[in-house]
Protein backbone atom coordinates (compact mmCIF):
# COMPACT_ATOMS: atom_id res chain seq x y z
CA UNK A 1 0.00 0.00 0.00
CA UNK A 2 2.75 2.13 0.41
CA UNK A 3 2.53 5.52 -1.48
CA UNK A 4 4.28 8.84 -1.92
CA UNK A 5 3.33 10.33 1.77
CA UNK A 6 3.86 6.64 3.39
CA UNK A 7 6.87 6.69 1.64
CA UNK A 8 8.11 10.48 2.24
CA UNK A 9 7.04 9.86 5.67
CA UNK A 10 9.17 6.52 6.60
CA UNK A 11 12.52 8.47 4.54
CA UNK A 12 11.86 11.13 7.10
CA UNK A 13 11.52 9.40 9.93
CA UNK A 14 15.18 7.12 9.14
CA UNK A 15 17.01 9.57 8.11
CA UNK A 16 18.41 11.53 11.06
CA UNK A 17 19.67 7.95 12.30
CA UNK A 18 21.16 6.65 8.63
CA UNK A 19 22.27 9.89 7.02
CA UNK A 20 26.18 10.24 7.50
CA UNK A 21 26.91 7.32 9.18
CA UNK A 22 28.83 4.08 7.83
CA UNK A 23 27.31 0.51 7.51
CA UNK A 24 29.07 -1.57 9.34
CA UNK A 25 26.75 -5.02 8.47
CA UNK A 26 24.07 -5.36 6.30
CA UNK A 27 22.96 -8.91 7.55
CA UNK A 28 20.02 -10.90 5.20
CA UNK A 29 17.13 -12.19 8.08
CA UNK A 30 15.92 -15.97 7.59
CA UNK A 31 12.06 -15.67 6.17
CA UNK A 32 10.24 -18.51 5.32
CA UNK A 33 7.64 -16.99 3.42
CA UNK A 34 8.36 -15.33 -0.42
CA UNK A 35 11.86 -13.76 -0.24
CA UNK A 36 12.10 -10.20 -1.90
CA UNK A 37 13.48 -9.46 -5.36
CA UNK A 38 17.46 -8.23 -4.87
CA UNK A 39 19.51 -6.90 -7.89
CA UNK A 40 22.36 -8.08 -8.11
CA UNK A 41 23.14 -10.84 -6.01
CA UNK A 42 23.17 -10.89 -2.61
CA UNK A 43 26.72 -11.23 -2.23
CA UNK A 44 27.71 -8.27 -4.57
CA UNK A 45 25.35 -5.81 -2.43
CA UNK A 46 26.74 -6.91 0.79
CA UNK A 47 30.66 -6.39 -0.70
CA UNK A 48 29.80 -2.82 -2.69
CA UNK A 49 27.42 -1.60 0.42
CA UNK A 50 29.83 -2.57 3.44
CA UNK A 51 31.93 0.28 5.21
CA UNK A 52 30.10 2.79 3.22
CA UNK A 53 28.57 6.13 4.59
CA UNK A 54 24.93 6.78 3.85
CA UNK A 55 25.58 10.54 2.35
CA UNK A 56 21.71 10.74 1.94
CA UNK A 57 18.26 9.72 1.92
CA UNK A 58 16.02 10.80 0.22
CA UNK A 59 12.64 9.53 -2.39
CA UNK A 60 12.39 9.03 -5.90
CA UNK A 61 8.44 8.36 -6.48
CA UNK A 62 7.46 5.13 -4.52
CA UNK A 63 10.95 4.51 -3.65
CA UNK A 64 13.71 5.53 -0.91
CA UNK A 65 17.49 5.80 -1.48
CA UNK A 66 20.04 5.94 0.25
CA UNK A 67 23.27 7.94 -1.75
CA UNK A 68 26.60 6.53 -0.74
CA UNK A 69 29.85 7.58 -0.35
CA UNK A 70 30.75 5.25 -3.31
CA UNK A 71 28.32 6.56 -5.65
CA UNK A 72 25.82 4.20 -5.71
CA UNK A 73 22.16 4.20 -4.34
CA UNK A 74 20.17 1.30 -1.93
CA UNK A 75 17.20 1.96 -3.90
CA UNK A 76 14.12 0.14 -2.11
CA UNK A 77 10.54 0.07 -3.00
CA UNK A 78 8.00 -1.17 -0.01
CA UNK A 79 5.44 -1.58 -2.60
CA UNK A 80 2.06 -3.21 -0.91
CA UNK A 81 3.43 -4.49 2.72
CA UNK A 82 6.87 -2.92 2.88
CA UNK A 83 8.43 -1.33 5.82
CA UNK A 84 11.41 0.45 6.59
CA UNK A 85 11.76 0.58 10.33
CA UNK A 86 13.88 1.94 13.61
CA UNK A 87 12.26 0.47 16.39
CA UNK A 88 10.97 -3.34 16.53
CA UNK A 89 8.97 -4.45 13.76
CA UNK A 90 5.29 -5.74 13.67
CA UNK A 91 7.01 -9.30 13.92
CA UNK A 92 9.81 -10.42 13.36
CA UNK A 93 9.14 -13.34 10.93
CA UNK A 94 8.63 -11.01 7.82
CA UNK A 95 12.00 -9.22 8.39
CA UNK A 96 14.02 -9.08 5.33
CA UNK A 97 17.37 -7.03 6.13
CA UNK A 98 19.05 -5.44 8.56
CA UNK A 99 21.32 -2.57 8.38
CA UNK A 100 24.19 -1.81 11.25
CA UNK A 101 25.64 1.56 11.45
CA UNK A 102 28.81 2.97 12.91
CA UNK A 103 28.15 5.11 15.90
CA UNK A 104 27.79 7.98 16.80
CA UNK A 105 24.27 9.04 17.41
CA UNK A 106 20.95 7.34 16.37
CA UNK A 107 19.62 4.14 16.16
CA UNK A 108 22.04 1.19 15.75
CA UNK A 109 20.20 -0.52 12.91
CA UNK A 110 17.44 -0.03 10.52
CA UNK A 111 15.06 -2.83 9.59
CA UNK A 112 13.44 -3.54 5.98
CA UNK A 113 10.14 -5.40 6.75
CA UNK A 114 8.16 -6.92 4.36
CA UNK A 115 4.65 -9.13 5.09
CA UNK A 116 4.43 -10.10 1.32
CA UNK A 117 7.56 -10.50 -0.19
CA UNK A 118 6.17 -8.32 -2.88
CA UNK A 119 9.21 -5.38 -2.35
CA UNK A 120 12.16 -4.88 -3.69
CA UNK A 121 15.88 -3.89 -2.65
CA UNK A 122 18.46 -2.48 -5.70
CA UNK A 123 21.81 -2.06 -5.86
CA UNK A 124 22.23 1.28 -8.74
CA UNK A 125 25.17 2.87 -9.86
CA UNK A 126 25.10 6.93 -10.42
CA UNK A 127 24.45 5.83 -13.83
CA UNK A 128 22.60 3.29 -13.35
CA UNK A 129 19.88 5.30 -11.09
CA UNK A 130 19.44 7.96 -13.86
CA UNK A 131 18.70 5.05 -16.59
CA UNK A 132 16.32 3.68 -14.54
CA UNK A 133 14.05 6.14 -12.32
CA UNK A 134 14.62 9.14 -14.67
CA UNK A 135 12.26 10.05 -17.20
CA UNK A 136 11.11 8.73 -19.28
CA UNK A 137 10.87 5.29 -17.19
CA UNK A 138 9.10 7.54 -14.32
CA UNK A 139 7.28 10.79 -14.79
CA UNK A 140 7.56 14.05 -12.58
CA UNK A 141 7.26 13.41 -8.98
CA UNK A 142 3.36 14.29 -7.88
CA UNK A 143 4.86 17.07 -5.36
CA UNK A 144 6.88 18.49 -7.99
CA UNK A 145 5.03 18.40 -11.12
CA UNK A 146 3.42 22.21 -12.71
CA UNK A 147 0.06 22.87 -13.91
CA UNK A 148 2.09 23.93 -17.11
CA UNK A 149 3.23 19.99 -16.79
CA UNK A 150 0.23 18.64 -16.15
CA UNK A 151 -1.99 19.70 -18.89
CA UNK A 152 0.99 18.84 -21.03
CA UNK A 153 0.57 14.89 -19.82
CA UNK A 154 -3.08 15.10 -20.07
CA UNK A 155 -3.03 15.77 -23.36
CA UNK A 156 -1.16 13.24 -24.28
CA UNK A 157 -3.78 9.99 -23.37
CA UNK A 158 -7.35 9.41 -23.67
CA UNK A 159 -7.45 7.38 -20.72
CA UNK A 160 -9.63 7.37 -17.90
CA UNK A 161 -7.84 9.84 -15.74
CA UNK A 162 -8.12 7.67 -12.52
CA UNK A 163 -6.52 5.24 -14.67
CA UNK A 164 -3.79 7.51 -16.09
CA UNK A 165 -3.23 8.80 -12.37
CA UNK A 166 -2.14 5.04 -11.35
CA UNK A 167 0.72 5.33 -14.04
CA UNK A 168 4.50 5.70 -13.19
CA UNK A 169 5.33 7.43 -16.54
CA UNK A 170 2.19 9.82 -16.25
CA UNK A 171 3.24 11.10 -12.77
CA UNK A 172 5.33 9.44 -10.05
CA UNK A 173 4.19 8.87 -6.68
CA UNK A 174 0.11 8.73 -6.51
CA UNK A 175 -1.45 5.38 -6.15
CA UNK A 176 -5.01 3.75 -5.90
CA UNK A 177 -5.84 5.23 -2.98
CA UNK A 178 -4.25 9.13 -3.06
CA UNK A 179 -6.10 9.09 -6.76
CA UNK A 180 -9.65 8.65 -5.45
CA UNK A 181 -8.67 11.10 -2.70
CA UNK A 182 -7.63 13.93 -5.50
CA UNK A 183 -9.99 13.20 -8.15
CA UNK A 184 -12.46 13.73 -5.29
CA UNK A 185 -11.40 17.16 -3.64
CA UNK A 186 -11.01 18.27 -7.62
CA UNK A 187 -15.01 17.58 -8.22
CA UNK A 188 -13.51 15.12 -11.40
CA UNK A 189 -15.32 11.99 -12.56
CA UNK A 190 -12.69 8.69 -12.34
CA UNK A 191 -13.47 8.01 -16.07
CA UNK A 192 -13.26 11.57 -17.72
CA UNK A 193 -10.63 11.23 -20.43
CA UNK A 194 -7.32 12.60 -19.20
CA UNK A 195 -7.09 14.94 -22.75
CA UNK A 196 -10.93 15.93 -21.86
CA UNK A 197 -9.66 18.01 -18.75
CA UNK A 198 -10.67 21.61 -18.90
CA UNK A 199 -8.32 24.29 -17.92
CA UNK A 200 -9.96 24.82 -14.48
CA UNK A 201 -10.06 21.23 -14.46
CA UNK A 202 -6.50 20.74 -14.89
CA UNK A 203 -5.90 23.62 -12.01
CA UNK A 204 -8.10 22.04 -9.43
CA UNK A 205 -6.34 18.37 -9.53
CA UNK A 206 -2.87 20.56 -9.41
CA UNK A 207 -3.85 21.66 -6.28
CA UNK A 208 -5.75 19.24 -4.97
CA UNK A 209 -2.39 16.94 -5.59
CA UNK A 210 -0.46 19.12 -3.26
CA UNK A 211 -2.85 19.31 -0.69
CA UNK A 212 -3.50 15.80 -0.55
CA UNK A 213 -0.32 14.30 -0.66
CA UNK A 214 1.37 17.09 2.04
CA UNK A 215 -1.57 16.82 4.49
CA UNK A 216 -1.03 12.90 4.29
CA UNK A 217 2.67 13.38 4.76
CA UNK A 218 1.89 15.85 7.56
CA UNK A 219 -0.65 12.85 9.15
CA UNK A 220 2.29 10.71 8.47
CA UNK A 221 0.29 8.63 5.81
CA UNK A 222 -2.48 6.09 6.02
CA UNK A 223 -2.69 2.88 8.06
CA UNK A 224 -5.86 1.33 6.56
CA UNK A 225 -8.00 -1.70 8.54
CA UNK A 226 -5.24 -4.08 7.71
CA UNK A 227 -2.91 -2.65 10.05
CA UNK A 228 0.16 -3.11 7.35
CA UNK A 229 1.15 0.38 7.11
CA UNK A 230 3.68 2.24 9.86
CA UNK A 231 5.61 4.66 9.98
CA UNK A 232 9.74 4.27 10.98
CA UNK A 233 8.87 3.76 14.39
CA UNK A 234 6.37 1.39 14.10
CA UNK A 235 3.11 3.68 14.70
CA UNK A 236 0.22 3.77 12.94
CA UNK A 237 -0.24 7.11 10.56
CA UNK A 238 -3.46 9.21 11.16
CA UNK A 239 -4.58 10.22 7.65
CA UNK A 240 -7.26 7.40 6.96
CA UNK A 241 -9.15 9.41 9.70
CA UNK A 242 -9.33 12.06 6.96
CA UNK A 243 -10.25 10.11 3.54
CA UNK A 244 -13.69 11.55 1.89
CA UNK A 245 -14.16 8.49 -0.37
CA UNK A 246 -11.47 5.60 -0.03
CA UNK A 247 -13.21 2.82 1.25
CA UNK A 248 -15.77 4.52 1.92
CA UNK A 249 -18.52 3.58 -0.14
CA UNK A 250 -21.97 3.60 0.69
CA UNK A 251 -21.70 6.17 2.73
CA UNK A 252 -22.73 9.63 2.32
CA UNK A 253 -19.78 12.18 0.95
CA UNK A 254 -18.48 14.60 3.52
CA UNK A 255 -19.07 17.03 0.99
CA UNK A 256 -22.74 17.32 -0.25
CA UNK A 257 -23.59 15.17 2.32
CA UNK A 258 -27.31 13.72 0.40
CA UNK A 259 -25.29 10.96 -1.89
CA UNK A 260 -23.35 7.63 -0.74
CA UNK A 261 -20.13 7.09 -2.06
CA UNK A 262 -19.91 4.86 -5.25
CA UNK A 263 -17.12 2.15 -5.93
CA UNK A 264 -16.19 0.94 -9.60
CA UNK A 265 -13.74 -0.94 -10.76
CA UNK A 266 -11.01 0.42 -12.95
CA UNK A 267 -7.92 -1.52 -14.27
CA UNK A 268 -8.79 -3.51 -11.80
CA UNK A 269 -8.80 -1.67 -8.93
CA UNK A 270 -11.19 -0.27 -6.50
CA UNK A 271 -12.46 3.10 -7.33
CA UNK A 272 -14.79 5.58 -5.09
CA UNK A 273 -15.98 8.76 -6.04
CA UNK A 274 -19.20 11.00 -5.49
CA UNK A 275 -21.35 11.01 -8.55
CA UNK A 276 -22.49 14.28 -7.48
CA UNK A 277 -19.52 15.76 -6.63
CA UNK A 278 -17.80 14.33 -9.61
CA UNK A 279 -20.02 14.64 -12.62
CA UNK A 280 -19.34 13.38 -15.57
CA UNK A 281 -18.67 16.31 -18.00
């Protein structure tokens, strides 16, 4: 479940314990249940990743990095039950690696959790990084990107725009459940055509973007009803007290408060919008 403000949120919660200090031991934790994908091997992590310092940490869409010394990035993405963690997981059978750090100051390790098995842990050089999680392989980050740049990647796809929202390349960083939550606060129907946005249109999902995802980063993102979700120190974030729509169907919208919530399904995945809110133009 992990998106840009759950993601945002556990980079700043780590990194005033991992930024500037040296990794001593970078230890692989025994997990019976589907291992996470690694690239490269294991062994060729462990020897290009040990005794260097973690110069910074920072996000790239649904991912954190960590910059070393060396050059090269620890680029992981949580994807749906991924955790990076300071304090003591939810349990410890789903714990995938462990990071030691040199002292002084801050926690002595960091934990990557993972319930799943569904997230990932890369090994990038400088060059490598840009090749991979620059454009055009990911579009502008959702807390970056204009309203200059976004009627410029509307245009460019008749797609539902709840659909087009769910796409790397189209922006990075908004998932299912931030893209019900924008669409809503912008009054915009999940199915309108991305290149069918009007100019106002375009303005209100700009801003309802940035207001979204920095209120959610300022809740410290969403723990939903399946508990998955926390933040670096293990704590639930507060921002599902605050969706209008997600998961909410059936229920009357916050906002004109006389019609329930509606769920579809598009691309396979849950959608929930107010179909008075959010007409169809």
């Amino acid at each position: 479940m992990p998106e840009l403000p759950e993601v945002e949120t556990m980079v700043r919660g780590i990194r005033p314990s991992v930024e500037g200090r040296v990794i001593t031991a970078m230890k692989k934790c025994r997990c019976p249940c589907k291992p996470i994908t690694m690239n490269p091997t294991w062994p060729r992590i462990t020897k290009r990743v040990l005794g260097q310092k973690v110069v910074e940490v920072t996000r790239i869409a649904k991912r954190a990095v960590f910059q070393l010394s060396s050059g090269d990035a620890i680029v992981i993405e949580p994807r749906m039950t991924g955790l990076l963690l300071l304090n003591d997981p939810p349990d410890r059978g789903h714990l995938r690696v462990r990071w030691d750090f040199e002292h002084p100051g801050g926690d002595s390790s960091l934990w990557f959790w993972d319930r799943r098995g569904l997230g990932t842990l890369s090994l990038y050089s400088a060059a490598e990084l840009t090749q991979r999680l620059a454009p055009p392989h990911l579009g502008v980050d959702a807390l970056k990107i204009t309203q200059r740049q976004w009627k410029v990647v509307c245009g460019k796809t008749k797609r539902a725009i709840k659909v087009a929202l769910l796409d790397q390349k189209f922006v990075a960083g908004i998932g299912n459940l931030y893209a019900s939550e924008i669409l809503h606060r912008a009054g915009i129907h999940p199915q309108q055509p991305a290149d069918e946005l009007t100019q106002p249109q375009i303005q209100r999902m700009a801003t309802a973007t940035r207001t979204v995802l920095r209120t959610a980063i300022e809740h410290e993102g969403s723990t939903l009803s399946d508990g998955t979700y926390r933040n670096a120190l293990n704590q639930n974030g507060s921002y599902q007290n605050s969706h209008q729509v997600y998961q909410r169907a059936e229920e009357f919208c916050p906002k004109c408060r006389e019609t329930p919530v509606q769920r579809i399904v598009q691309a396979q995945r849950s959608t929930f919008f107010c179909p008075v809110c959010q007409p169809l133009r």
